[in-house]
Protein backbone atom coordinates (compact mmCIF):
# COMPACT_ATOMS: atom_id res chain seq x y z
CA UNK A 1 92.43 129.22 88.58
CA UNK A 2 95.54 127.24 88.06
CA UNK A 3 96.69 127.57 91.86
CA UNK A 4 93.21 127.22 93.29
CA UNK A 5 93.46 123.35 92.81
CA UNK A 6 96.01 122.48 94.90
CA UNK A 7 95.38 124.94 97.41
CA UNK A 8 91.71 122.97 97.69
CA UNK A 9 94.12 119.69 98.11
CA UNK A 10 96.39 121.18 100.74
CA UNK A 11 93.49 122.27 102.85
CA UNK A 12 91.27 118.73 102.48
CA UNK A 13 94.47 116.91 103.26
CA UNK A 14 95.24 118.69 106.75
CA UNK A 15 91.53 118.81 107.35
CA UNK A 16 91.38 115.01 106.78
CA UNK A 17 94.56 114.31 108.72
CA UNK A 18 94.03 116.00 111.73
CA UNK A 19 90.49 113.72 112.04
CA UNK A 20 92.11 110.95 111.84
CA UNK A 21 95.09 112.00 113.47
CA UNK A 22 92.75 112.44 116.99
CA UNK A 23 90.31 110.46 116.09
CA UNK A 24 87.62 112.33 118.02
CA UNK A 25 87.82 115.64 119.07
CA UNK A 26 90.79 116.58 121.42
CA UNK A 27 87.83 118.10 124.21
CA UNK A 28 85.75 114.96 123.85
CA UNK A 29 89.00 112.80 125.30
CA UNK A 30 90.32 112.21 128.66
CA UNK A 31 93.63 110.67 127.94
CA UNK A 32 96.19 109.42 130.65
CA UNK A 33 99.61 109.79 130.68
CA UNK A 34 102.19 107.82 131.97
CA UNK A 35 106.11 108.67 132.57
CA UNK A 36 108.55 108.87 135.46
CA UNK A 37 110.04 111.80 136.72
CA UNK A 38 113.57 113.58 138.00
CA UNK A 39 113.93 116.64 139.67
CA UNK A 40 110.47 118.00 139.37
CA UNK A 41 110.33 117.40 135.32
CA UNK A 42 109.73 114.54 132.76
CA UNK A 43 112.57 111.75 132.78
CA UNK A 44 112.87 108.70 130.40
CA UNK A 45 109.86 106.77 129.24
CA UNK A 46 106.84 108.52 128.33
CA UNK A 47 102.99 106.87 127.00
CA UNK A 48 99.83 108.32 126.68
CA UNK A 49 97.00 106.28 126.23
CA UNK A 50 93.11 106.78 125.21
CA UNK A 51 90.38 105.51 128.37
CA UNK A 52 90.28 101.96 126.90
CA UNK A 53 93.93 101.65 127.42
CA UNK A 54 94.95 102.05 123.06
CA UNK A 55 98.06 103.77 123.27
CA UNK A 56 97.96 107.02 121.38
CA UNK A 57 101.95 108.59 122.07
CA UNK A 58 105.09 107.16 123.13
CA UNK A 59 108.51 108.77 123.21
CA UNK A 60 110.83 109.96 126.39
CA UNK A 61 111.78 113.09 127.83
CA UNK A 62 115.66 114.13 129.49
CA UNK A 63 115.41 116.49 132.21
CA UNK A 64 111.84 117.58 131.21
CA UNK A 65 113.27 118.04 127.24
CA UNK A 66 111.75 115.60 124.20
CA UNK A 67 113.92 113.19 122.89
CA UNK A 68 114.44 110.90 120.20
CA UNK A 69 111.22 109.23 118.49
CA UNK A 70 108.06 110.09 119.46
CA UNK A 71 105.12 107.79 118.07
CA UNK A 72 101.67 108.85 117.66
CA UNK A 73 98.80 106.58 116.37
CA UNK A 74 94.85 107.31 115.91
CA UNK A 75 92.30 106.17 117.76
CA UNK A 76 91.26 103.15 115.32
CA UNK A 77 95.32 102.22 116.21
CA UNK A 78 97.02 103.31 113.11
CA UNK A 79 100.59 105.01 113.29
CA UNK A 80 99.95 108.57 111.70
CA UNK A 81 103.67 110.27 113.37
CA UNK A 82 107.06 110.02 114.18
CA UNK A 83 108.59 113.23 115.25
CA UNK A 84 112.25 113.24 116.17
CA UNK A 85 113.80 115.53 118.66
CA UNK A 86 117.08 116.33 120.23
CA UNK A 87 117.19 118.58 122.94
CA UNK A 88 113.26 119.54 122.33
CA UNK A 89 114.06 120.60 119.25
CA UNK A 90 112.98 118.51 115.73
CA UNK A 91 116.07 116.77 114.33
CA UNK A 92 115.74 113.72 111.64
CA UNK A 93 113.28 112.28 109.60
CA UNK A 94 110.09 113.72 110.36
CA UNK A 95 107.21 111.11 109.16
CA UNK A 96 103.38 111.56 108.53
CA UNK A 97 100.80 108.63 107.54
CA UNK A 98 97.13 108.98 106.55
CA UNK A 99 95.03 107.35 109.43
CA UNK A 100 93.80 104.26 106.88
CA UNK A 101 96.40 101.23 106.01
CA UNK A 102 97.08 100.09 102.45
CA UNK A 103 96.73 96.48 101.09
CA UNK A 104 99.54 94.75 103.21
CA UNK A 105 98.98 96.66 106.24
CA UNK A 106 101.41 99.64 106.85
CA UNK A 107 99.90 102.74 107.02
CA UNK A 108 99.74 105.21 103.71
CA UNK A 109 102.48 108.47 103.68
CA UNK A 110 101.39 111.47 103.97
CA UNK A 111 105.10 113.68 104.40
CA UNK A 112 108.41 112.87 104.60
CA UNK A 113 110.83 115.56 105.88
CA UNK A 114 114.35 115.98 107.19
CA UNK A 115 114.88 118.58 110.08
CA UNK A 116 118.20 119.76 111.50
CA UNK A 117 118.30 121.63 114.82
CA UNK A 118 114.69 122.35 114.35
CA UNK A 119 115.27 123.64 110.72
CA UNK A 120 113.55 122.04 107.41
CA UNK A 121 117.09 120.13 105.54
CA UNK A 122 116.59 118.61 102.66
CA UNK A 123 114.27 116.86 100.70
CA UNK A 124 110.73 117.19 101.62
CA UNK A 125 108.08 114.79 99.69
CA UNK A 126 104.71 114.27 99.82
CA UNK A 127 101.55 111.83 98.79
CA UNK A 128 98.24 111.84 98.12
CA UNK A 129 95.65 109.56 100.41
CA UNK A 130 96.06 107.08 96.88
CA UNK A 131 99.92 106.70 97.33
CA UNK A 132 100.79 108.85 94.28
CA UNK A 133 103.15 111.54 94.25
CA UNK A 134 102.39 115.18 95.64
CA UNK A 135 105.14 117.31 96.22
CA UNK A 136 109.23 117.11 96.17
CA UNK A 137 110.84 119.95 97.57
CA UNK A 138 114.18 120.79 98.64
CA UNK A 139 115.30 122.66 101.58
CA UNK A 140 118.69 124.09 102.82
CA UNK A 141 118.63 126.08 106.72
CA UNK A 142 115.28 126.09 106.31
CA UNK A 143 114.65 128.11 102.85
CA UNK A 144 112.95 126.43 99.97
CA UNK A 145 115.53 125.81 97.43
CA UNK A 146 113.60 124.15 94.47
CA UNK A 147 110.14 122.90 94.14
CA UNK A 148 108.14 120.09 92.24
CA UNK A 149 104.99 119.58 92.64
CA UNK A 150 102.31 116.93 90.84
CA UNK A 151 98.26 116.82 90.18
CA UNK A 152 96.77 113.95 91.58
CA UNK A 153 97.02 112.89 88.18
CA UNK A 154 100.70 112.95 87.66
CA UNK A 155 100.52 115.89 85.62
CA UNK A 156 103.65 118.11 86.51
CA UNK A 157 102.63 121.50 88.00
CA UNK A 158 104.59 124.59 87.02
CA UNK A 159 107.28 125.59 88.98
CA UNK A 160 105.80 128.87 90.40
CA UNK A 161 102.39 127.09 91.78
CA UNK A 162 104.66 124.69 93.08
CA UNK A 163 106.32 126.98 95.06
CA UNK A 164 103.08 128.12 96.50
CA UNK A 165 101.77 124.78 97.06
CA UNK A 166 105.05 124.72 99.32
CA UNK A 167 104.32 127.28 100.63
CA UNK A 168 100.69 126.69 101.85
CA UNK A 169 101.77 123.15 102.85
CA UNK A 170 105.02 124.63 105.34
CA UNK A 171 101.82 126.49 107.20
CA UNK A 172 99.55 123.20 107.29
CA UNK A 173 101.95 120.95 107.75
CA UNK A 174 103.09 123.20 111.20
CA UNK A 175 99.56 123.20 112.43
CA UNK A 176 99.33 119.17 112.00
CA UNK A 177 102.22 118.77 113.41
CA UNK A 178 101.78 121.53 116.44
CA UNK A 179 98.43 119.50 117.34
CA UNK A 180 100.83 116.52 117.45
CA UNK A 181 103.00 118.45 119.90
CA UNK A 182 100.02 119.86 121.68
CA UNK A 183 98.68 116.17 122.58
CA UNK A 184 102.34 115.71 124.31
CA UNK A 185 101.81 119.49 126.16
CA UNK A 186 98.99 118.94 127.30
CA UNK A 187 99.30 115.75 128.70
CA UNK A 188 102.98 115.48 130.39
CA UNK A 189 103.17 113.30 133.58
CA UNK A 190 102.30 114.67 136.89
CA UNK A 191 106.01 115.48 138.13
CA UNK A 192 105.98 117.26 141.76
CA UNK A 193 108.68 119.82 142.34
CA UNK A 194 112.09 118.90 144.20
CA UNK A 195 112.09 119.91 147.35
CA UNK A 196 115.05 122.17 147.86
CA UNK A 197 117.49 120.92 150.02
């Protein structure tokens, strides 16, 4: 019974994120996508926007390959992602927000996590939607190193269920962030092959 709480919390937060995080369902949207092109594949500045013309992603592309920051917000205009990438691969501080805004404005953290060529580095923390703490985990190359891990109340939460709270959340947190990604697939610019000379 112990580890059934916070696997309930894991799964309402995702659930709740990845509403707000499209705002309406992904099949129920015809976004537009905006970027310019080089040799048949994504080059430099890159936008997609909802039909009335709220900007949903930025970021840029290098020969067809993610780069640097790329900025997702929710359909009511709240920022709820930053994913950094080098080389299409995640590399620095990953961010997450909850799609609502607290009292002076900025949007509410959800996750907070360091990558390094695509690999979990460092110290992972999360929040709950009320701005307490969640989780503080520690990664090295990708392999959970310690784990910490706090009720909604504040309560600690014993090591082991921590662990598997970690666990559970590496899983979510992937899919969350893989519908992120999938917004960007799904909608790259319309780049028409090089003609071969």
């Amino acid at each position: 019974m112990a580890g059934q709480a916070p696997r309930l919390i894991a799964t309402a937060l995702v659930t709740a994120a990845l509403s707000l995080a499209l705002g309406v369902p992904a099949s129920a949207q015809s976004l537009v996508a905006t970027g310019a092109c080089r040799d048949g594949q994504p080059h430099g500045a890159y936008a997609v926007r909802s039909p009335d013309d709220k900007v949903r992603v930025t970021g840029a592309f290098n020969h067809g390959k993610r780069t640097g920051s790329f900025l997702f917000w929710n359909a009511a205009g709240v920022r709820v992602a930053h994913i950094p990438y080098d080389d299409d691969v995640r590399n620095g501080t990953l961010a997450l927000w909850f799609g609502q805004v607290d009292r002076g404005g900025e949007p509410r953290r959800q996750l907070q996590a360091g990558y390094a060529r695509g690999r979990l580095t460092g110290v992972k923390r999360s929040w709950y939607p009320t701005g307490a703490a969640r989780t503080e985990l520690r990664y090295e190359r990708g392999v959970l190193v310690s784990a910490r891990a706090y009720s909604d109340s504040g309560r600690d939460v014993a090591e082991a269920d921590a662990r598997a709270l970690a666990e559970r959340d590496a899983e979510a947190d992937e899919r969350l962030i893989a519908t992120f990604e999938g917004i960007v697939r799904n909608n790259l610019p319309q780049c028409q092959p090089t003609p071969e000379r």
